[in-house]
N, C-alpha and C. Protein backbone atom coordinates (compact mmCIF):
# COMPACT_ATOMS: atom_id res chain seq x y z
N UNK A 1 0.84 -1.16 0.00
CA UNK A 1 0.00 0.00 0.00
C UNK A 1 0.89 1.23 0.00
N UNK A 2 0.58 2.80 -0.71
CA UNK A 2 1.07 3.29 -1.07
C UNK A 2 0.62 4.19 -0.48
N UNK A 3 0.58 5.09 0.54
CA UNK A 3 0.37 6.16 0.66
C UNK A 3 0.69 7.96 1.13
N UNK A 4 0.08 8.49 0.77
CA UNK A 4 0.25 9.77 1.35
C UNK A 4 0.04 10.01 3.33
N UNK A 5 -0.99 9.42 3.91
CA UNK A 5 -1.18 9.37 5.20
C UNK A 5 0.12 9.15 5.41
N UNK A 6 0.10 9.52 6.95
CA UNK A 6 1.14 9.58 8.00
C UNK A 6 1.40 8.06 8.46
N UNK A 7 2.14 7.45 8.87
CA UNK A 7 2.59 6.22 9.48
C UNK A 7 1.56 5.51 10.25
N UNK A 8 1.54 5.99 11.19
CA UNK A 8 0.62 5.59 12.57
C UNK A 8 -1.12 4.93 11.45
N UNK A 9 -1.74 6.39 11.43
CA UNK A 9 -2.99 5.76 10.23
C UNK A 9 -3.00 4.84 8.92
N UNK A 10 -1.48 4.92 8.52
CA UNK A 10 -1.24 3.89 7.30
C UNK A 10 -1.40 2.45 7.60
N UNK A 11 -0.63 2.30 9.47
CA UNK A 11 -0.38 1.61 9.72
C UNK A 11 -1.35 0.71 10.16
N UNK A 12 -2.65 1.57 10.89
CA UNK A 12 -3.79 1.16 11.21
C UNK A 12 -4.61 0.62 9.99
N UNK A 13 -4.87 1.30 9.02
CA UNK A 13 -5.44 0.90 7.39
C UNK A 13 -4.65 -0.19 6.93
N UNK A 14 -3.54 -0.32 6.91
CA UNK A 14 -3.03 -1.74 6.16
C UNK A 14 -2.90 -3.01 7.20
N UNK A 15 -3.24 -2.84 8.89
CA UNK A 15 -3.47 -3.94 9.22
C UNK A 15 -4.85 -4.59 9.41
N UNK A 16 -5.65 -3.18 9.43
CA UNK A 16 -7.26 -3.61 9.04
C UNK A 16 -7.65 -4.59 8.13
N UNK A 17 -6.81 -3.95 7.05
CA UNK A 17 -7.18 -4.76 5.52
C UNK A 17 -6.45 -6.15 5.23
N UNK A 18 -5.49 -6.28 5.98
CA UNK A 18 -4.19 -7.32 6.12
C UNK A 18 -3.73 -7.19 4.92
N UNK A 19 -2.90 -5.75 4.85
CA UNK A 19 -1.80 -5.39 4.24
C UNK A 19 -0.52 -6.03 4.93
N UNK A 20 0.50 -6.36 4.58
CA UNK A 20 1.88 -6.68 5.07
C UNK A 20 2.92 -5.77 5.18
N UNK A 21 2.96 -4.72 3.88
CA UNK A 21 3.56 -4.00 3.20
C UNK A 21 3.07 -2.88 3.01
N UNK A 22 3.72 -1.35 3.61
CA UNK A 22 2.89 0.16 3.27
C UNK A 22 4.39 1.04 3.39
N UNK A 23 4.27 1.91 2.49
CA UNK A 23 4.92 2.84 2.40
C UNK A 23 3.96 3.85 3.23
N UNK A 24 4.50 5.13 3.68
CA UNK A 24 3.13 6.24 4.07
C UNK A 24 4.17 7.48 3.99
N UNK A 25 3.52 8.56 3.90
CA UNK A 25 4.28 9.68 3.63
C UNK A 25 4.60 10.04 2.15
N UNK A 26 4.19 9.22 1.40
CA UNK A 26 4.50 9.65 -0.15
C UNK A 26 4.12 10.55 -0.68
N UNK A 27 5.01 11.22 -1.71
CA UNK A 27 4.25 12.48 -2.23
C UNK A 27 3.82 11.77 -3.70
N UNK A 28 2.98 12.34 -4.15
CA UNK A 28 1.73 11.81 -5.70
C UNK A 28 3.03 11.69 -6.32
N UNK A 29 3.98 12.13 -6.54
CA UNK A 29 5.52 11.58 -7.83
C UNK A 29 5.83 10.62 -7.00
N UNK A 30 6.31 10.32 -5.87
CA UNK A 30 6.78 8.94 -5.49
C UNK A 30 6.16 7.98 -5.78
N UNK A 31 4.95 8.46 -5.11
CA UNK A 31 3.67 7.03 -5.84
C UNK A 31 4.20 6.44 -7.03
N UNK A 32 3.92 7.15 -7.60
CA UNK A 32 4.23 6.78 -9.12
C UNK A 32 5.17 6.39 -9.71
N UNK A 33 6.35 6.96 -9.06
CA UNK A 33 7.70 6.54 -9.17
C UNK A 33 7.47 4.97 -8.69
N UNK A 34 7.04 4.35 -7.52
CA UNK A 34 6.90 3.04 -6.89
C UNK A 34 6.16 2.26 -7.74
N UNK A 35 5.05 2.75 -8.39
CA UNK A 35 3.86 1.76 -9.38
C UNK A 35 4.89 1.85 -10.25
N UNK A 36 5.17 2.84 -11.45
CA UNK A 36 5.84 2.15 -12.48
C UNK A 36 7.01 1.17 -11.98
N UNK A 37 8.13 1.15 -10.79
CA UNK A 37 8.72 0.36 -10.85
C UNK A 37 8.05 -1.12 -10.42
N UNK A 38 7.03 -0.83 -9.95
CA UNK A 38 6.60 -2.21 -9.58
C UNK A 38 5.99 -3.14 -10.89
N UNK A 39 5.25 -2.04 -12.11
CA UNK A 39 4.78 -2.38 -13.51
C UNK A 39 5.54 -3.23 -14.14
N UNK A 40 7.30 -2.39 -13.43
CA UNK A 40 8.39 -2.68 -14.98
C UNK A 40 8.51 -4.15 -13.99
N UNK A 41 8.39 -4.58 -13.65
CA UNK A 41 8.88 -6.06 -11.90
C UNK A 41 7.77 -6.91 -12.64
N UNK A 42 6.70 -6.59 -13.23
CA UNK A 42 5.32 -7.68 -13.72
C UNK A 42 4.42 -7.29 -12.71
N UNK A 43 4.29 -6.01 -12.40
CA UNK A 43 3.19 -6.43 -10.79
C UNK A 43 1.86 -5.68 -11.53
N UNK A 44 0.74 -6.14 -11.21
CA UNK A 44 -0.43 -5.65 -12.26
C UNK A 44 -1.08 -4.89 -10.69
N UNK A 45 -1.17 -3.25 -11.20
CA UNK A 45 -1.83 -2.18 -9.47
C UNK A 45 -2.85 -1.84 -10.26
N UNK A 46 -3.41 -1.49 -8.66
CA UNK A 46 -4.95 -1.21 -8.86
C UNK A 46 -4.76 -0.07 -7.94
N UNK A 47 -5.01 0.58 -8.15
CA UNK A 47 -5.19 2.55 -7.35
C UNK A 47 -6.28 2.50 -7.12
N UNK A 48 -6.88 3.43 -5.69
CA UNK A 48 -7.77 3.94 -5.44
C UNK A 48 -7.29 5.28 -4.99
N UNK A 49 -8.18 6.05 -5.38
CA UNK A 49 -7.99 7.52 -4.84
C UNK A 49 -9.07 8.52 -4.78
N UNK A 50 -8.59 9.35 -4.31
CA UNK A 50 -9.74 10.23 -3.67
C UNK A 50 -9.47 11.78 -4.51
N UNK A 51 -8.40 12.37 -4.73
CA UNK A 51 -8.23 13.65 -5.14
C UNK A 51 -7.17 14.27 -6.60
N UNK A 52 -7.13 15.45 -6.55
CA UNK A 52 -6.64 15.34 -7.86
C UNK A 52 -5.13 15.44 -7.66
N UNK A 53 -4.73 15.42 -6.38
CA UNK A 53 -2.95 14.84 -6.57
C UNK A 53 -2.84 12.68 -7.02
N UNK A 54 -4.07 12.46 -6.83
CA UNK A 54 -4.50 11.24 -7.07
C UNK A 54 -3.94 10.70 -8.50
N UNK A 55 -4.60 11.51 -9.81
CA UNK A 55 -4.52 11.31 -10.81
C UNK A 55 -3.36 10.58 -11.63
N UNK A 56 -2.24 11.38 -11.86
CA UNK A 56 -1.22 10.64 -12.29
C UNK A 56 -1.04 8.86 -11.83
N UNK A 57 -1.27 8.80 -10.96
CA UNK A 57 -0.99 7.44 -10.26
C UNK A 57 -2.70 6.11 -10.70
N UNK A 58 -3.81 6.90 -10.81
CA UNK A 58 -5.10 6.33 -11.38
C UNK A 58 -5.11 6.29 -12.49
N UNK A 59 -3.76 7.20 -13.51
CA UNK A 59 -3.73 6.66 -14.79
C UNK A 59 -3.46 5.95 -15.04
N UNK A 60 -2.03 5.91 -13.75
CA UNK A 60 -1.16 4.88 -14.42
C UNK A 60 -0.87 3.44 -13.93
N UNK A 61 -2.13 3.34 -12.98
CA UNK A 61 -2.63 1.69 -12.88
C UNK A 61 -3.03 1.16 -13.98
N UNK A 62 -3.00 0.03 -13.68
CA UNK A 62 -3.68 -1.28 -15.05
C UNK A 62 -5.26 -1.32 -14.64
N UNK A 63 -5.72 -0.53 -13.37
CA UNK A 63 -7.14 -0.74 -12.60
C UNK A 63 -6.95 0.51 -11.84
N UNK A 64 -8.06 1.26 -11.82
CA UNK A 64 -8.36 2.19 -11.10
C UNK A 64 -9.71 2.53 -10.67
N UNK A 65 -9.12 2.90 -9.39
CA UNK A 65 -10.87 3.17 -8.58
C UNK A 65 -11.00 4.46 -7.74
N UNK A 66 -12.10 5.20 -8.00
CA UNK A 66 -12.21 6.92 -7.50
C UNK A 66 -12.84 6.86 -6.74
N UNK A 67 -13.03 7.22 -5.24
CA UNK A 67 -13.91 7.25 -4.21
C UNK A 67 -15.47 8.00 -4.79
N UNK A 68 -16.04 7.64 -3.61
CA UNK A 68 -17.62 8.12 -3.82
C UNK A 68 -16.98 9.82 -4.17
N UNK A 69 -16.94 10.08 -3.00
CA UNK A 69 -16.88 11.67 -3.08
C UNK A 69 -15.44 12.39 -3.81
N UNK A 70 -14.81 11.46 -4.16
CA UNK A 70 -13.41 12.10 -5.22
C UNK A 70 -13.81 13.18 -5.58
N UNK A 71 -12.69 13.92 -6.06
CA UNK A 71 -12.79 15.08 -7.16
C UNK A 71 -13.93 14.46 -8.49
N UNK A 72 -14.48 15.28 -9.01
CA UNK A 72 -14.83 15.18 -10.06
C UNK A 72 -13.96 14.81 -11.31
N UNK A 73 -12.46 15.21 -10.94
CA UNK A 73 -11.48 15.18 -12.29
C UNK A 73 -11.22 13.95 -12.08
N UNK A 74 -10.92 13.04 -10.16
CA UNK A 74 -10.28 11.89 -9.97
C UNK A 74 -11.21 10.58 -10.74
N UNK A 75 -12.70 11.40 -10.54
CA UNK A 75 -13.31 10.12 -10.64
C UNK A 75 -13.60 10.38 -12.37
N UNK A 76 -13.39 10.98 -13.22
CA UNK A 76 -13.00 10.60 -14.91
C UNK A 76 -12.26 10.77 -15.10
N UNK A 77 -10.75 10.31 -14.46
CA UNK A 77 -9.70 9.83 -14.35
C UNK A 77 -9.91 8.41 -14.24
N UNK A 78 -10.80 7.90 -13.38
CA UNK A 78 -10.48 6.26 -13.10
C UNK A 78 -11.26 5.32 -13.73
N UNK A 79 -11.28 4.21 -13.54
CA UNK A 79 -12.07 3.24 -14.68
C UNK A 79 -13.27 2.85 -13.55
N UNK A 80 -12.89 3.12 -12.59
CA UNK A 80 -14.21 3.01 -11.91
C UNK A 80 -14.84 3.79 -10.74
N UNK A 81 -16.22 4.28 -10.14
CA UNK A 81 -15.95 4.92 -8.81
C UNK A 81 -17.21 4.27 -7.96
N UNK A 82 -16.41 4.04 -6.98
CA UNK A 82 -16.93 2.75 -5.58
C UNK A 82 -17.58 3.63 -5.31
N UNK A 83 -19.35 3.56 -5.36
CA UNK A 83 -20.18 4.27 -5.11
C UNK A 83 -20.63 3.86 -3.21
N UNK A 84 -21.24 4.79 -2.43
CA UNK A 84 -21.29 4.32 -1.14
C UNK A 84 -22.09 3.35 -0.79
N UNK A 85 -21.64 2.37 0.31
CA UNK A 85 -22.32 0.84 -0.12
C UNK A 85 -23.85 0.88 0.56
N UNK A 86 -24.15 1.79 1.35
CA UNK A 86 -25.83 2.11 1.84
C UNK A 86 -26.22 2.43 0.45
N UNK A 87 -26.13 3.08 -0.22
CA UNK A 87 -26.49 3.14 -2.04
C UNK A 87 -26.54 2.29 -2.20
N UNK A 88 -25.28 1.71 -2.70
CA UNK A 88 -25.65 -0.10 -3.44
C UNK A 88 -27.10 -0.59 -2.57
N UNK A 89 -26.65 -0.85 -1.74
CA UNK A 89 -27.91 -1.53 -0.99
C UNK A 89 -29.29 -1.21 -0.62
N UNK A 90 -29.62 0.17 -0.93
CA UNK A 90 -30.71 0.56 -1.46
C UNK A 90 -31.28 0.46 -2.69
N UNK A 91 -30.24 0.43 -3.73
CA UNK A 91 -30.52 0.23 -4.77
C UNK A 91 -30.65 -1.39 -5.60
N UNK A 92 -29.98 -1.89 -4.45
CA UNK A 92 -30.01 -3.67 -4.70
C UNK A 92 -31.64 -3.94 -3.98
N UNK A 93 -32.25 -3.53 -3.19
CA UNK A 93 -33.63 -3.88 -2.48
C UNK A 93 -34.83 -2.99 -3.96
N UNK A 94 -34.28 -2.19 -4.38
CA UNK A 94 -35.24 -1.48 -5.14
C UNK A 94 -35.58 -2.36 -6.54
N UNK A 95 -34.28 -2.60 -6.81
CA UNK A 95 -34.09 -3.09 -8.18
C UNK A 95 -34.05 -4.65 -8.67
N UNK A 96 -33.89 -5.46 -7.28
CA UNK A 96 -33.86 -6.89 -7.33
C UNK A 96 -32.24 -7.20 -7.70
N UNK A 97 -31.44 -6.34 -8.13
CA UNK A 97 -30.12 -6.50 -8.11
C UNK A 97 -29.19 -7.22 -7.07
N UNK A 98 -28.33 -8.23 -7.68
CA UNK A 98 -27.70 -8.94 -7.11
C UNK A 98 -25.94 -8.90 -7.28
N UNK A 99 -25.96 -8.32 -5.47
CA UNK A 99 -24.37 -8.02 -5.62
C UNK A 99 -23.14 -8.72 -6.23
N UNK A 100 -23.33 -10.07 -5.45
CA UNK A 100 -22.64 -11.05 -5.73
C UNK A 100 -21.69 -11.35 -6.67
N UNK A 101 -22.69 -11.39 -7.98
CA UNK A 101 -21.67 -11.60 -9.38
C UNK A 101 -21.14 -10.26 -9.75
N UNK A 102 -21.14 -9.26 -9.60
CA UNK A 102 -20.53 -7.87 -9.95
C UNK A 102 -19.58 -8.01 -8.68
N UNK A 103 -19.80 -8.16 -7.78
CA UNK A 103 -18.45 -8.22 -6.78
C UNK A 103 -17.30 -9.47 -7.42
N UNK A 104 -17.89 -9.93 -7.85
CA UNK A 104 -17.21 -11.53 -8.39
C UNK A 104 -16.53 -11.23 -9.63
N UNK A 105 -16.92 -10.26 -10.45
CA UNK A 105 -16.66 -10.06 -11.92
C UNK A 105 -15.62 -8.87 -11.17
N UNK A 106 -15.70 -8.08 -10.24
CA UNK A 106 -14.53 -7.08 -10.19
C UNK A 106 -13.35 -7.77 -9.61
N UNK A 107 -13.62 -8.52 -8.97
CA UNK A 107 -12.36 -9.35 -8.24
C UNK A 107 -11.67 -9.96 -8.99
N UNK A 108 -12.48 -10.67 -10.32
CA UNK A 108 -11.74 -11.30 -11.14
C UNK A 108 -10.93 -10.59 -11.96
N UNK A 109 -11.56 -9.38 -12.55
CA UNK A 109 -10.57 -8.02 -13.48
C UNK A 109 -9.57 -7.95 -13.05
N UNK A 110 -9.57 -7.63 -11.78
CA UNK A 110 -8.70 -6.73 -10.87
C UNK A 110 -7.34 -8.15 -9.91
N UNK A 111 -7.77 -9.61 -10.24
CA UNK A 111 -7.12 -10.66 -9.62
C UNK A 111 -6.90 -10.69 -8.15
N UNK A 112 -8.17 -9.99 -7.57
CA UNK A 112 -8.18 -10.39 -6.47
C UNK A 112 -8.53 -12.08 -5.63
C-alpha cells in the first residue's frame, strides 16, 4: 500500500485490511515513481484515490478506482468509482439486483 497518510494511520489501514507492506508519507511523484517500478517487476496495481494529486498514479494503474466523493477530475480519471455501499444496498432492495456476481466479476478483473 502506497500512501500519502502519516505512518501511525497507514499503519492502522493496512493492518485492518491485512496489508503486510505500506509505504506512508508519499508524495503523488513517489507514488508513481513506486507503481511504475513495480509495472516494470510484472506487478499488475490497482489505485484507489480520492483527489486530484491522485490522478497521475489512477492513470497509471492497469485498474483504477475513484472514491464516492473524489474530485470530479479523480473520478474521470479512473475506470471506476466505488459508489457508497448504503447506495448499493438501497438500490439492490429497489431493483432486485444482485451483488454477488458484480463483486465476483470485479475481483476477477482486478485478480483479487
Amino acid at each position: 500500500m502506497l500512501t500519502g497518510d502519516q505512518p501511525a494511520n497507514a499503519a492502522r489501514i493496512a493492518n485492518e485490511l491485512g496489508i503486510d507492506h505500506f509505504e506512508a508519507n508519499l508524495a503523488p511523484e513517489s507514488k508513481l515513481e513506486r507503481v511504475k517500478a513495480l509495472q516494470a517487476g510484472g506487478e499488475k496495481i490497482l489505485m484507489v484515490g480520492d483527489g486530484i494529486n491522485d490522478i497521475p498514479v489512477l492513470t497509471g494503474a492497469q485498474t483504477s478506482i475513484a472514491m464516492n466523493g473524489a474530485t470530479d477530475l479523480a473520478k474521470t480519471s479512473a475506470d471506476a468509482v466505488l459508489a457508497e455501499v448504503a447506495t448499493c444496498f438501497a438500490y439492490r432492495k429497489r431493483s432486485n439486483w444482485h451483488a454477488k456476481p458484480v463483486i465476483l466479476s470485479v475481483r476477477t478483473s482486478v485478480g483479487l
